[in-house]
C-alpha atoms as a PDB file:
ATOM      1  CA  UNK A   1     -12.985   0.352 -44.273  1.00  0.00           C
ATOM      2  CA  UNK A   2     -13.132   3.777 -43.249  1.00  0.00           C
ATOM      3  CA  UNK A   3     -13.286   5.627 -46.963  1.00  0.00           C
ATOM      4  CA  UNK A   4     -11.629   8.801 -45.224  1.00  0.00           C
ATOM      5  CA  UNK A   5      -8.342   8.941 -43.391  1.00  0.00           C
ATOM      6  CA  UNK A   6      -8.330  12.335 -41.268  1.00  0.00           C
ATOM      7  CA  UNK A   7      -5.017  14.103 -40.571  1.00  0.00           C
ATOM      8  CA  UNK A   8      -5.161  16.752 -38.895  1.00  0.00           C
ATOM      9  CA  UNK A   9      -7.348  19.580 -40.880  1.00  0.00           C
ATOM     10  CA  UNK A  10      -6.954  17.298 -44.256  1.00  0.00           C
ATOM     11  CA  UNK A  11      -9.246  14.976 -45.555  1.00  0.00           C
ATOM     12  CA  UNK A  12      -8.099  12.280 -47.715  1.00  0.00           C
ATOM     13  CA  UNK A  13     -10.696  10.137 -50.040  1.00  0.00           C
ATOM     14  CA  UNK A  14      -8.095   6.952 -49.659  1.00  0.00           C
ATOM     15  CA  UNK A  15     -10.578   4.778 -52.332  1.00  0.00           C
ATOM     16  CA  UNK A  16     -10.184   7.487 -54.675  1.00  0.00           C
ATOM     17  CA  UNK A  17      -6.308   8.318 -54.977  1.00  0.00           C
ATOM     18  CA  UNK A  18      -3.199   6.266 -53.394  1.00  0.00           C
ATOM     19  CA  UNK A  19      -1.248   8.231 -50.549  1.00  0.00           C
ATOM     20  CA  UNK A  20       2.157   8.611 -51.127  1.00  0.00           C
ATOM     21  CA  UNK A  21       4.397   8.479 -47.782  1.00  0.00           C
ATOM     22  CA  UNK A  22       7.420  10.032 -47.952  1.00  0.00           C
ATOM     23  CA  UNK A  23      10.396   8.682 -45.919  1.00  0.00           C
ATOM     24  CA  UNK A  24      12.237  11.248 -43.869  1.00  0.00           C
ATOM     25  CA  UNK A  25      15.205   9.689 -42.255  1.00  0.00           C
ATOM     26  CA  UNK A  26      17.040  12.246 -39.346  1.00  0.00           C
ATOM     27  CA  UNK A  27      19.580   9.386 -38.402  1.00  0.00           C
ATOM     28  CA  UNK A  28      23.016   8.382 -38.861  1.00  0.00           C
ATOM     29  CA  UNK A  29      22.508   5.125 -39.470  1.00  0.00           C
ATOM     30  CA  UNK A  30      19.515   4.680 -41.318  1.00  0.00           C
ATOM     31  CA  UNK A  31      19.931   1.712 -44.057  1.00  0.00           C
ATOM     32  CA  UNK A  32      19.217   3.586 -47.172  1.00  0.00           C
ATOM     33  CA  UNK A  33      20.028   7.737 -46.366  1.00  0.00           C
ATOM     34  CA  UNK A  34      21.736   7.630 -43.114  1.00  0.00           C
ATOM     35  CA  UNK A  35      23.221  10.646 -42.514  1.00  0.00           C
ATOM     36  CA  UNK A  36      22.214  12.933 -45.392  1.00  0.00           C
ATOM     37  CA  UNK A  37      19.692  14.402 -43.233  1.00  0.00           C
ATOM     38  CA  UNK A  38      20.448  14.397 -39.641  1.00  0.00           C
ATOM     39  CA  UNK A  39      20.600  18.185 -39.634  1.00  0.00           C
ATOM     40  CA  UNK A  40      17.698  20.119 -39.062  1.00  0.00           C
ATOM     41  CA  UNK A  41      18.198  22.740 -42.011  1.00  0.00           C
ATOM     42  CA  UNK A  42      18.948  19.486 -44.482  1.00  0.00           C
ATOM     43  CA  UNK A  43      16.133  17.506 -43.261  1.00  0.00           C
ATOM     44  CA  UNK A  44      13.537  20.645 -43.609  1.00  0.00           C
ATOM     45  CA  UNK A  45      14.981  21.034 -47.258  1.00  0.00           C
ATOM     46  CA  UNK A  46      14.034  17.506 -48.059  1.00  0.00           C
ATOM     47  CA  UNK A  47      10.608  18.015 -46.739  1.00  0.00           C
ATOM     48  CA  UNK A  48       9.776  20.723 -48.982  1.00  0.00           C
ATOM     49  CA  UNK A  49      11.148  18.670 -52.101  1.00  0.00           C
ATOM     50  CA  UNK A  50       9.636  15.713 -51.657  1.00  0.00           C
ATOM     51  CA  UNK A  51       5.976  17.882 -50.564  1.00  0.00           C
ATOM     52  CA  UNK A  52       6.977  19.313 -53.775  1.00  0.00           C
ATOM     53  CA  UNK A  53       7.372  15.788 -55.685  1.00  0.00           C
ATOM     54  CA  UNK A  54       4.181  14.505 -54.578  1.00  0.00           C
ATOM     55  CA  UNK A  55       3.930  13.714 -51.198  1.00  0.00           C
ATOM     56  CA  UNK A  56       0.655  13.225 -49.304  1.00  0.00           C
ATOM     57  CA  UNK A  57       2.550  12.758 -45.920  1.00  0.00           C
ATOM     58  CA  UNK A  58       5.900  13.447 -44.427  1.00  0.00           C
ATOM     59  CA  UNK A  59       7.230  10.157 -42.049  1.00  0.00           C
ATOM     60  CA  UNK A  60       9.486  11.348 -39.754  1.00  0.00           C
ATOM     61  CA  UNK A  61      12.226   9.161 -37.749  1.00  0.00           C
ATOM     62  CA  UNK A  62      14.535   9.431 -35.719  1.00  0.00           C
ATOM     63  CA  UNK A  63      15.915   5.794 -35.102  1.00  0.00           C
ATOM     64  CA  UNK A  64      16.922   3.330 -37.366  1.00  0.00           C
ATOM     65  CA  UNK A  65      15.223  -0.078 -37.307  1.00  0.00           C
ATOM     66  CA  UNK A  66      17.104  -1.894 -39.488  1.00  0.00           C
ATOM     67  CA  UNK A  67      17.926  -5.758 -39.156  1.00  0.00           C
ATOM     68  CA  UNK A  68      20.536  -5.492 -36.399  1.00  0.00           C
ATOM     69  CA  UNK A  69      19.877  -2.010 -35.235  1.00  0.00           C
ATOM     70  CA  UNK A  70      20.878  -0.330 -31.705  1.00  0.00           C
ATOM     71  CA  UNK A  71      18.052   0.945 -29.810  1.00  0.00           C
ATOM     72  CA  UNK A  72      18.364   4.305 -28.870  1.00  0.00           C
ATOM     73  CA  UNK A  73      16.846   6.375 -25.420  1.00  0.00           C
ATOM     74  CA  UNK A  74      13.634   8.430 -26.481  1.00  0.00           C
ATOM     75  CA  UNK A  75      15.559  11.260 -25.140  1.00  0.00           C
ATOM     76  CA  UNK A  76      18.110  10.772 -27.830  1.00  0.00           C
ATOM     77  CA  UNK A  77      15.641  10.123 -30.646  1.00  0.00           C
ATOM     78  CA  UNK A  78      13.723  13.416 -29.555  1.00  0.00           C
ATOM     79  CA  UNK A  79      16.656  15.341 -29.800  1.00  0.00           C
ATOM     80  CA  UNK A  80      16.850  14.131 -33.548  1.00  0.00           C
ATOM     81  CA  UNK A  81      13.234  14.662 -34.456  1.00  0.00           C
ATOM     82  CA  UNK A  82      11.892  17.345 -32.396  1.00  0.00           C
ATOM     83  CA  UNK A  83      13.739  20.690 -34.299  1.00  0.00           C
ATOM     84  CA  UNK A  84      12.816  19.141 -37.222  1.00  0.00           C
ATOM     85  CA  UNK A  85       8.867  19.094 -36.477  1.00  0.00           C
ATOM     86  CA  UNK A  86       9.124  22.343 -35.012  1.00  0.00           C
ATOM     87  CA  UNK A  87      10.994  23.966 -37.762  1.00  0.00           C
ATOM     88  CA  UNK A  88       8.101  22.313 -40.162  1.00  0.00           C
ATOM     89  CA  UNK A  89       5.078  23.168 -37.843  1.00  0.00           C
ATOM     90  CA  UNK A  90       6.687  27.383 -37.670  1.00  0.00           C
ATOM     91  CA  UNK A  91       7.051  27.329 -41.754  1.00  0.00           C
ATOM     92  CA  UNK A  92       3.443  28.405 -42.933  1.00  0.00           C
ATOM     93  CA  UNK A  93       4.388  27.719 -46.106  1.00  0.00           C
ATOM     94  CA  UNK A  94       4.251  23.682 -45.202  1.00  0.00           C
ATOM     95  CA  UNK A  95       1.040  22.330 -45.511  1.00  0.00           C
ATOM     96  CA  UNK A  96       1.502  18.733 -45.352  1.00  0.00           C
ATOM     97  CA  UNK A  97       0.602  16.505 -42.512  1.00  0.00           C
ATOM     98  CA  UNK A  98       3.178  14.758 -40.570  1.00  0.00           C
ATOM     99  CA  UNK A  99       3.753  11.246 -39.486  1.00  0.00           C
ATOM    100  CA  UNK A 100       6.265  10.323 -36.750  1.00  0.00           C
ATOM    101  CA  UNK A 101       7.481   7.382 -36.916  1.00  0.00           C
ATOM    102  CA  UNK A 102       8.450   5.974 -33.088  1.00  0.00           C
ATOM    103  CA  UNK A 103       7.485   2.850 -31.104  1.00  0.00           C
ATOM    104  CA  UNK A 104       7.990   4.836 -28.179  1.00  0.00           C
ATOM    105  CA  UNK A 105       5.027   6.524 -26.156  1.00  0.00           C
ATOM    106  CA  UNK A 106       7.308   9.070 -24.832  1.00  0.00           C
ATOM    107  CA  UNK A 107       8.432  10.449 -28.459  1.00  0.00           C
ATOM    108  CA  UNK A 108       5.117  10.181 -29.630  1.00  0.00           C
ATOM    109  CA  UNK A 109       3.499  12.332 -27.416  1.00  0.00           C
ATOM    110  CA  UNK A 110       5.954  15.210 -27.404  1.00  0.00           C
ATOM    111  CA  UNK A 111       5.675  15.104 -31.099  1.00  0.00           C
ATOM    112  CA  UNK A 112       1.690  15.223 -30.933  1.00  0.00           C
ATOM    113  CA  UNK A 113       1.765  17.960 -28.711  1.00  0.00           C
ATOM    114  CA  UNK A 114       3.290  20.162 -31.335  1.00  0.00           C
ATOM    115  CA  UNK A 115       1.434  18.958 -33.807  1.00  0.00           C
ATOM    116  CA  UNK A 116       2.569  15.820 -35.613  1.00  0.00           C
ATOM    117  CA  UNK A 117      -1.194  14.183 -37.085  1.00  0.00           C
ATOM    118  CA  UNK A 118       0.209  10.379 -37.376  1.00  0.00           C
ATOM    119  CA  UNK A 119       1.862   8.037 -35.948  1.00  0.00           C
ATOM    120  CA  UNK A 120       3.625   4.870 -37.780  1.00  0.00           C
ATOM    121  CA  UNK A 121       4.429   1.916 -35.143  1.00  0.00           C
ATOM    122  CA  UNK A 122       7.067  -0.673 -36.415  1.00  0.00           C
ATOM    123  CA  UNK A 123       5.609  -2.940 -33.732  1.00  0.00           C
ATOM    124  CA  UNK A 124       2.109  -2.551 -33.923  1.00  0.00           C
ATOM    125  CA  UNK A 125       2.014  -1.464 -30.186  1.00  0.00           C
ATOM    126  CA  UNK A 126       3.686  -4.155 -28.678  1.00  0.00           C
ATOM    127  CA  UNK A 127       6.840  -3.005 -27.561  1.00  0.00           C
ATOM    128  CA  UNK A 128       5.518  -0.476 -25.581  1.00  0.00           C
ATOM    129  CA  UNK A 129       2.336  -0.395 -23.710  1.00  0.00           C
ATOM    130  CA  UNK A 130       1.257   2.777 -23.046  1.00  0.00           C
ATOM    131  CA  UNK A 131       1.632   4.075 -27.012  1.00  0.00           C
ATOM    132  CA  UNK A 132      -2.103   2.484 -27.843  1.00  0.00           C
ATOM    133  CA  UNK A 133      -3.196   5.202 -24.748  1.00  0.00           C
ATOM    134  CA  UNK A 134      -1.527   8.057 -26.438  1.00  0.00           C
ATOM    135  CA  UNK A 135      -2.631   7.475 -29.955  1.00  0.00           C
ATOM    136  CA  UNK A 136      -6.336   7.406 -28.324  1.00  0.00           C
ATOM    137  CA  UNK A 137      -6.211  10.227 -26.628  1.00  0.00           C
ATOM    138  CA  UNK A 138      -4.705  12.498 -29.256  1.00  0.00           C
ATOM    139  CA  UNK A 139      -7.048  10.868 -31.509  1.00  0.00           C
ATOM    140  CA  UNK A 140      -4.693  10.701 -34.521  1.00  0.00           C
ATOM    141  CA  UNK A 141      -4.541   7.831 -36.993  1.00  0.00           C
ATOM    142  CA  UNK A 142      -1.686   5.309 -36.122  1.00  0.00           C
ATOM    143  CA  UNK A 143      -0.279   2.718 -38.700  1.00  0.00           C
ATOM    144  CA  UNK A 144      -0.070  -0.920 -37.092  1.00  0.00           C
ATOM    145  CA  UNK A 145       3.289  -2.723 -38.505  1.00  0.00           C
ATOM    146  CA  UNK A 146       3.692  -6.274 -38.397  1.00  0.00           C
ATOM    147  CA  UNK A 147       7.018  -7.069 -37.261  1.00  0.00           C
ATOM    148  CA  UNK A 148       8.161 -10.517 -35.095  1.00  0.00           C
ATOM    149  CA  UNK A 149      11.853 -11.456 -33.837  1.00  0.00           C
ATOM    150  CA  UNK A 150      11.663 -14.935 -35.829  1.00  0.00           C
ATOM    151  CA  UNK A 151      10.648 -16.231 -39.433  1.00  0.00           C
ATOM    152  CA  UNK A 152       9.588 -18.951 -38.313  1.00  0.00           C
ATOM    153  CA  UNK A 153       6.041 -19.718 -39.332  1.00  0.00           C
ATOM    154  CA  UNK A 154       3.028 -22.625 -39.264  1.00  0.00           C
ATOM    155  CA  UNK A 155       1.507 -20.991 -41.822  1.00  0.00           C
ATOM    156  CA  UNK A 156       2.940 -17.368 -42.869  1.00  0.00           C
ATOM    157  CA  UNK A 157      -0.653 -15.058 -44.210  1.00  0.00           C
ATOM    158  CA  UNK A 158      -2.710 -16.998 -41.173  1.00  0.00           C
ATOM    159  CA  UNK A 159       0.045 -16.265 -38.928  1.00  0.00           C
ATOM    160  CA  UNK A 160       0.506 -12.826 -40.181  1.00  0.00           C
ATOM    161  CA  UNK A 161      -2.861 -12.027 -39.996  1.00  0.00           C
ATOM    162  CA  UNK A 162      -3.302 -13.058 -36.267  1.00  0.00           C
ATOM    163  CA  UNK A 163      -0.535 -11.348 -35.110  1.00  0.00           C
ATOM    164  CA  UNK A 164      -1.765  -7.923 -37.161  1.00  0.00           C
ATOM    165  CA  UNK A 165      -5.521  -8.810 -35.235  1.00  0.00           C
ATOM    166  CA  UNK A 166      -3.555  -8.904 -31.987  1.00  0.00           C
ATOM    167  CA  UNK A 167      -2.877  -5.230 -32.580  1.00  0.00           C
ATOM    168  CA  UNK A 168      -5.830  -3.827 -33.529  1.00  0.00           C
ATOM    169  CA  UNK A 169      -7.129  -5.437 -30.253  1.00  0.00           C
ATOM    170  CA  UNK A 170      -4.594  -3.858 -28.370  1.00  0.00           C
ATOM    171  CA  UNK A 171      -5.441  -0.503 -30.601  1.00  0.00           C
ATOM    172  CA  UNK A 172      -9.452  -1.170 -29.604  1.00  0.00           C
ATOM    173  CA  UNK A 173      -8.437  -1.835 -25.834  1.00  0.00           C
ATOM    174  CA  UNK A 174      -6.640   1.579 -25.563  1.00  0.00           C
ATOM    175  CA  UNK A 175      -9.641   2.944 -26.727  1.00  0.00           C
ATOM    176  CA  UNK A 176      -8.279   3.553 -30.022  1.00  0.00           C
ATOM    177  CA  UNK A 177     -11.422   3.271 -32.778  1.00  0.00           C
ATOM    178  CA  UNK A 178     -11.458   1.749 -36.312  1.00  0.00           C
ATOM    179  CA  UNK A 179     -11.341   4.522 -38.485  1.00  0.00           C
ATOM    180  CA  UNK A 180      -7.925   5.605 -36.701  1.00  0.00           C
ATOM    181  CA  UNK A 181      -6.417   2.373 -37.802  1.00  0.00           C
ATOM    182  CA  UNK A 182      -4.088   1.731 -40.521  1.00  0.00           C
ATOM    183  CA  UNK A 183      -2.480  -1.807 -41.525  1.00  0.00           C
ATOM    184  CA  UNK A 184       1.188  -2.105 -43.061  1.00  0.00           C
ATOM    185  CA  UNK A 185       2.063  -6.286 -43.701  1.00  0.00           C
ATOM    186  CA  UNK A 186       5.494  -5.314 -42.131  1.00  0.00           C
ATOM    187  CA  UNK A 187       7.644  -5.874 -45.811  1.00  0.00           C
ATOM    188  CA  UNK A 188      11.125  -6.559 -44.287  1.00  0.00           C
ATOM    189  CA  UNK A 189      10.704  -7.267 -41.007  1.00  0.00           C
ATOM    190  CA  UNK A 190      10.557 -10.810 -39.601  1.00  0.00           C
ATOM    191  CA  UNK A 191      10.398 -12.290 -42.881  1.00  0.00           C
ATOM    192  CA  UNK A 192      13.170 -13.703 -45.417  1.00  0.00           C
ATOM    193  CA  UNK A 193      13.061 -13.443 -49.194  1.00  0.00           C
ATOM    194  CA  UNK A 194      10.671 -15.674 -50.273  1.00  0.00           C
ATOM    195  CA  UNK A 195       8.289 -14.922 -47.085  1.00  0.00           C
ATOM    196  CA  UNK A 196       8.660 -11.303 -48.487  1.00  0.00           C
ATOM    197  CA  UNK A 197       7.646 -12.434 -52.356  1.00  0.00           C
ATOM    198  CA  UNK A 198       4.543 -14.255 -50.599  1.00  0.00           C
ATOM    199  CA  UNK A 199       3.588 -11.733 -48.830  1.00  0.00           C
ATOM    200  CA  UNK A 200       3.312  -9.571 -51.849  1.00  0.00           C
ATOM    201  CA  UNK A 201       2.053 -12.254 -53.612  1.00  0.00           C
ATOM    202  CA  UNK A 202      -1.329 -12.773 -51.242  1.00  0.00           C
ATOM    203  CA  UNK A 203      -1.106  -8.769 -50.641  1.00  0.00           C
ATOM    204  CA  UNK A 204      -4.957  -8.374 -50.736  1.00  0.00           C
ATOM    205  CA  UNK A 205      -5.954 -11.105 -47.804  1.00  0.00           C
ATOM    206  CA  UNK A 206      -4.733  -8.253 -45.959  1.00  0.00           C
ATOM    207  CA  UNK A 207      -6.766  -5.333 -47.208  1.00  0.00           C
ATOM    208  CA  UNK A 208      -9.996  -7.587 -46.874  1.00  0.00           C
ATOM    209  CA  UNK A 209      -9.249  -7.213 -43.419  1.00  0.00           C
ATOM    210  CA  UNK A 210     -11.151  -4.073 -43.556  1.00  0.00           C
ATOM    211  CA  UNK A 211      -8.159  -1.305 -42.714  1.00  0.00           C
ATOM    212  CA  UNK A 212      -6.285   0.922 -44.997  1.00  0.00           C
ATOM    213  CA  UNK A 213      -3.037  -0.701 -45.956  1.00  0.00           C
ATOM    214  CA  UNK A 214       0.126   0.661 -46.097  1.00  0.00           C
ATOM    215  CA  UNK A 215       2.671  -0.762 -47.843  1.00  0.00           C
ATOM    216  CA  UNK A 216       6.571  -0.286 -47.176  1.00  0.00           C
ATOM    217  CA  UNK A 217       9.008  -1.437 -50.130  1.00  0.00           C
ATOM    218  CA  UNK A 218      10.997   0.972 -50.868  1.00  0.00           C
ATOM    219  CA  UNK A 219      14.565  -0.227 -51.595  1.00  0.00           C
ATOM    220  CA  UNK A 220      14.312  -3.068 -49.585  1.00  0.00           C
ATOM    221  CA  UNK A 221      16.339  -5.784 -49.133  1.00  0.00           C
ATOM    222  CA  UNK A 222      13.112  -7.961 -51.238  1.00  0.00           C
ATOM    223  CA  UNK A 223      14.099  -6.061 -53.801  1.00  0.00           C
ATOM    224  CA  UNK A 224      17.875  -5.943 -53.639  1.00  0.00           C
ATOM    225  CA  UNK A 225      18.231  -9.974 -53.602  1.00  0.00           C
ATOM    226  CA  UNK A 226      15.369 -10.449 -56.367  1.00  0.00           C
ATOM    227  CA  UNK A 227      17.577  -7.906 -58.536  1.00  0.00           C
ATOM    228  CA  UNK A 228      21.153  -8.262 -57.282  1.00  0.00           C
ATOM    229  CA  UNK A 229      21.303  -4.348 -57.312  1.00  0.00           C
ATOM    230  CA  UNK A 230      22.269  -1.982 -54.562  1.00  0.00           C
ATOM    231  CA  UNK A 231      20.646   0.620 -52.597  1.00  0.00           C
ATOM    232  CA  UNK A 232      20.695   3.576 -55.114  1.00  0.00           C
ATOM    233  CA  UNK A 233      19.768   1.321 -57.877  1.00  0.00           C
ATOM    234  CA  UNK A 234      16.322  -0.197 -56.812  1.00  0.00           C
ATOM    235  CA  UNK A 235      13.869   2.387 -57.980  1.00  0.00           C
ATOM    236  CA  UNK A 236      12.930  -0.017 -60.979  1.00  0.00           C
ATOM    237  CA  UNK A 237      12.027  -2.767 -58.669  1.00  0.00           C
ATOM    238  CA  UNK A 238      10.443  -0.430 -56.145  1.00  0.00           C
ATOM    239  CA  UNK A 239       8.297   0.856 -58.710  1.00  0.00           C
ATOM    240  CA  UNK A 240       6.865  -2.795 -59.440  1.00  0.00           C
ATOM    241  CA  UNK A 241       5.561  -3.224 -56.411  1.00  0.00           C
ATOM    242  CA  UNK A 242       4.314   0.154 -56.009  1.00  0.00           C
ATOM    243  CA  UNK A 243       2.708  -1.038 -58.433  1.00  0.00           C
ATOM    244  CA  UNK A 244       1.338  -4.245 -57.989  1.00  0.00           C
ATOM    245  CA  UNK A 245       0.801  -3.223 -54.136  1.00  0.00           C
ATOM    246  CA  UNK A 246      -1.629  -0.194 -55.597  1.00  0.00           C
ATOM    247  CA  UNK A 247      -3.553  -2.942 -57.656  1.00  0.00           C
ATOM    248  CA  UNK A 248      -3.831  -5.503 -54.748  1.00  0.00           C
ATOM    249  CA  UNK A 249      -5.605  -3.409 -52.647  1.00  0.00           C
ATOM    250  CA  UNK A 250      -2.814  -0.907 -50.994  1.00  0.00           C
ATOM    251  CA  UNK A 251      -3.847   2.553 -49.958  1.00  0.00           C
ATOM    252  CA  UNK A 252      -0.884   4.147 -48.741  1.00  0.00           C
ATOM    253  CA  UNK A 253       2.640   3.749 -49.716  1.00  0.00           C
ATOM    254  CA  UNK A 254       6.276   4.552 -47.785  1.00  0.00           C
ATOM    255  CA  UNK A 255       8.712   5.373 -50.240  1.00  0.00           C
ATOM    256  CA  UNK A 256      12.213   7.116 -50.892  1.00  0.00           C
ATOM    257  CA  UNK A 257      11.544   8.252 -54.186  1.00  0.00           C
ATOM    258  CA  UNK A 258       8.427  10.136 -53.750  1.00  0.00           C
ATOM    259  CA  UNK A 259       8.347  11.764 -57.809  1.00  0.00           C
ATOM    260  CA  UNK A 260       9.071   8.688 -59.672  1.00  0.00           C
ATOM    261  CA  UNK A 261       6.434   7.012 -57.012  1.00  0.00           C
ATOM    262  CA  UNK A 262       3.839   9.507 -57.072  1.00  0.00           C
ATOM    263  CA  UNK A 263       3.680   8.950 -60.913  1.00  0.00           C
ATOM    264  CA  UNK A 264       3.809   5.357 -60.858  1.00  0.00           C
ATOM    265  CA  UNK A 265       1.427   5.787 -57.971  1.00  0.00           C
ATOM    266  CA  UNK A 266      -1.371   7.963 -60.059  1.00  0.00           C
ATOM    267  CA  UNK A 267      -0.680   5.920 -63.536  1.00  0.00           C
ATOM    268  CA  UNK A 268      -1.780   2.341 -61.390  1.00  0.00           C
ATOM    269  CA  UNK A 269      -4.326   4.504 -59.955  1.00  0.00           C
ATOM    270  CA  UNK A 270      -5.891   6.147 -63.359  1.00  0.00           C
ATOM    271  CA  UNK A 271      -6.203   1.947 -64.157  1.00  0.00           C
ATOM    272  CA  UNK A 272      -7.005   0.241 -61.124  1.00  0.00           C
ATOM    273  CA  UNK A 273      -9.211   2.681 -59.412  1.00  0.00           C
ATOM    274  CA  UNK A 274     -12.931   3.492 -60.113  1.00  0.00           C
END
């Protein structure tokens, strides 16, 4: 594993100290924020707080995947994200690199081109074919997601892991190289409950796969069923697996919360890291 992940003009020593992802919603319909910052000025705001909170990285969407969800045009989804970038990329006083977070090749490269050092891919570059292409030749870091349409499984980590190793190959045959790559289990996202709590469970048979890991928990439905709590009420549990994740091998972590998570983040790390 690469022991640097480069965005943009920052270095990050990812062995050292966890990276702490923080969500930035400009939806409607988003399943935890929806709405609160679909305006430019609101979403900018939130930004700056959470780069104040913590935050290694800003993840910026602009379409809702949740279970269900309506795919939107790219030109749509632009129009959601792009005055957001821009209005972060013209404030000098913004340091922190951003992440967009797309399966779409056509978002993703009007994003790079302004400046946008990441991108996060809930597909893992199979839904579209020409995103593996753009991520090479911007030569940014992109974050492979697991996701699949069914929970059905032979066997869940094998399965898991082959379909994660048929992205990187597609990452590799775009001419995308290793230390570019980043791995995220896909918490969520063609998996029920207990495939979820598994997944957790045998966290680090993915990090041995070589690739920084991301991990993606925050306020999930995992963590809603395990507790019986709603939404606004799952920081507890999303702290545990911060947690956990942190100790089992996770370098990166999405989250809502980023200044309860950045301190739960650096307390796992002060124990768990050497």
């Amino acid at each position: 594993m690469s022991r640097v992940l480069q965005l943009g003009a920052k270095s990050y020593q990812i062995e050292k100290r966890t990276l702490v992802m923080g969500i930035l919603n400009v939806t409607p319909d988003s399943f935890s924020d929806g709405g609160r910052y679909d305006q430019a000025e609101k979403a900018v705001d939130q930004a700056f707080k959470m780069a104040e909170d913590g935050a290694d990285i800003i993840d910026i969407g602009g379409e809702s995947v949740r279970p269900g969800f309506i795919p939107i045009s790219a030109e749509e989804e632009l129009k959601r994200v792009l005055p957001v970038i821009k209005a972060l990329k013209r404030e000098k006083a913004f340091t922190l690199p951003l992440s967009i977070d797309t399966y779409k090749a056509a978002v993703a490269e009007e994003a790079l081109k302004i400046g946008v050092e990441m991108v996060n891919d809930v597909y893992g570059l199979k839904a579209d074919n020409q995103l593996g292409e753009v991520v090479s030749r911007y030569k940014v870091p992109v974050c492979l997601m697991h996701n699949r349409s069914s929970t059905d499984y032979e066997n869940l980590i094998t399965d898991i892991i082959a379909e994660i190793k048929e992205s990187i190959q597609l990452a590799h045959q775009a001419g995308v190289k290793d230390e570019q790559i980043i791995i995220d289990p896909g918490i969520g996202f063609g998996k029920d409950l207990q495939q979820n709590l598994d997944v957790m469970y045998y966290l680090r048979e993915f990090s041995s796969l070589g690739y920084p890991l991301l991990l993606g928990t925050s306020r999930k439905s995992m963590i809603g069923k395990t507790l019986d709590l709603p939404l606004q009420e799952r920081v507890e549990g999303t702290a545990a697996t911060v947690a956990y994740g942190i100790s089992a091998g996770a370098n990166l972590v999405r989250v809502h919360d980023v200044l309860q998570m950045r301190r739960v983040a650096d307390m796992t790390d002060a124990m768990v890291r050497r």
